[in-house]
Protein backbone atom coordinates (compact mmCIF):
# COMPACT_ATOMS: atom_id res chain seq x y z
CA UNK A 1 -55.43 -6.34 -7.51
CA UNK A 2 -54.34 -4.48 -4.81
CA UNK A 3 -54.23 -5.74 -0.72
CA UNK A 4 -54.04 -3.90 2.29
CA UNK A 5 -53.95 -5.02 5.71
CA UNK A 6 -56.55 -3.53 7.89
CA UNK A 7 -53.98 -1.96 10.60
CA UNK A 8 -51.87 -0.62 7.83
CA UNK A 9 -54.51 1.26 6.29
CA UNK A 10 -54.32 4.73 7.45
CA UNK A 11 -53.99 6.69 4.38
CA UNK A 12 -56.84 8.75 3.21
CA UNK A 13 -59.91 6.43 1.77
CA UNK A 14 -59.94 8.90 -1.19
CA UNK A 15 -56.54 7.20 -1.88
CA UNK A 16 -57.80 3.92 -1.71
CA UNK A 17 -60.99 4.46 -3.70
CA UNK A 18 -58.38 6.08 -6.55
CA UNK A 19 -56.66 2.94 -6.68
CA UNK A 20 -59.41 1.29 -7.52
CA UNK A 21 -59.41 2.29 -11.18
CA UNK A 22 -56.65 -0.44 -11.28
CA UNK A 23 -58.30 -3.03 -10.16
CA UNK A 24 -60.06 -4.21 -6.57
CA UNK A 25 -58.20 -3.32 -3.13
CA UNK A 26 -58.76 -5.90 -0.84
CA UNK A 27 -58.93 -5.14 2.74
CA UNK A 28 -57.52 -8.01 5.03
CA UNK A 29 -57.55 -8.51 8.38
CA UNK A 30 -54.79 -11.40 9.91
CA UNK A 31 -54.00 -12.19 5.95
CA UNK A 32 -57.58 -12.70 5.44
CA UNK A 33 -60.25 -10.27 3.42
CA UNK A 34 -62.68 -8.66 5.35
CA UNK A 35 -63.79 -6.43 2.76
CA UNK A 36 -63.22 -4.98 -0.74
CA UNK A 37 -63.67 -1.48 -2.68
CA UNK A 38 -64.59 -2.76 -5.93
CA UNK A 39 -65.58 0.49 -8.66
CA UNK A 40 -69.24 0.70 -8.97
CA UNK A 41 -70.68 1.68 -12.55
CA UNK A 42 -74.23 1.76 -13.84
CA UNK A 43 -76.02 1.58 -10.76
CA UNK A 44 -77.21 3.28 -8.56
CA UNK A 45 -77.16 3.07 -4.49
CA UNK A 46 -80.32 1.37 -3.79
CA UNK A 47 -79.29 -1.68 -6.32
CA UNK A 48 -76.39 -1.41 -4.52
CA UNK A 49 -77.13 -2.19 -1.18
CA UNK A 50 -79.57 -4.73 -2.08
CA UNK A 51 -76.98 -6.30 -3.95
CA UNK A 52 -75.86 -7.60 -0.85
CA UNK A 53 -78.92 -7.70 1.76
CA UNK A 54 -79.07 -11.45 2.83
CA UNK A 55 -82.86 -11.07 3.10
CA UNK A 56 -83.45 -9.88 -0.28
CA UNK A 57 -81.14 -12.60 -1.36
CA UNK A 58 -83.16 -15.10 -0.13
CA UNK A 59 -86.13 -13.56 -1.40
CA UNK A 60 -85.07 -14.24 -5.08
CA UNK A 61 -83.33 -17.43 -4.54
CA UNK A 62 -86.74 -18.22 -2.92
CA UNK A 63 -88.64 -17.25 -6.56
CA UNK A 64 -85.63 -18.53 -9.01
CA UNK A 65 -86.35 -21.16 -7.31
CA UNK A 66 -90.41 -21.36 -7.13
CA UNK A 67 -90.15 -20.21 -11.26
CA UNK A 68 -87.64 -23.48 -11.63
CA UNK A 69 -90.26 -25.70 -9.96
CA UNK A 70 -93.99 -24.52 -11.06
CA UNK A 71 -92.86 -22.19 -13.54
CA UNK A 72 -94.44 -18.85 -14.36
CA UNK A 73 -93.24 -15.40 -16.54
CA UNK A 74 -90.01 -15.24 -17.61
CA UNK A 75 -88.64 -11.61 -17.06
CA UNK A 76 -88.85 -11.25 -20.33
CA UNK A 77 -92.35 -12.31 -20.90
CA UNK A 78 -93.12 -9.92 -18.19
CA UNK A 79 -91.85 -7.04 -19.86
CA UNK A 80 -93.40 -7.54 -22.75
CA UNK A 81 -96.89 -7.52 -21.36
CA UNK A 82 -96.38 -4.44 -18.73
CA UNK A 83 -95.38 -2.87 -22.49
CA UNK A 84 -99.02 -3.57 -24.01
CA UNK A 85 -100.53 -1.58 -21.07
């Protein structure tokens, strides 16, 4: 994993993102990480950025949780049945 202070970052992000194919590069800020460019495979922008929307978080935490306590459809289950249709 690679580290780079925020004030010493002033190469190209194109560098950065390359280095990426090694492994994360953590941005820090005063020693501590503000942010990270992490390679993204498989998905696509949308899952992205609701990867890490708080309120869509809290959404499903809200049903894992509902599903834990009154149950319901398991994903699965629910895929089988939209497949009947």
């Amino acid at each position: 994993m690679k580290s780079v202070e925020l004030g010493n970052a002033t190469g190209p992000l194109a560098d950065y993102a390359a280095a990426i194919e090694e492994g994360p590069v953590v941005v820090t800020k005063r020693g501590r990480p503000v942010a990270a460019l992490i390679p993204i495979r498989k998905a696509d922008l949308e899952s992205v950025l609701l990867s890490v929307n708080p309120r869509f978080q809290a959404i499903i935490k809200r049903s894992r949780s509902e599903y834990k306590r009154k149950g319901g459809l398991s994903a699965e289950e629910l895929r089988a049945r939209l497949a009947k249709e």
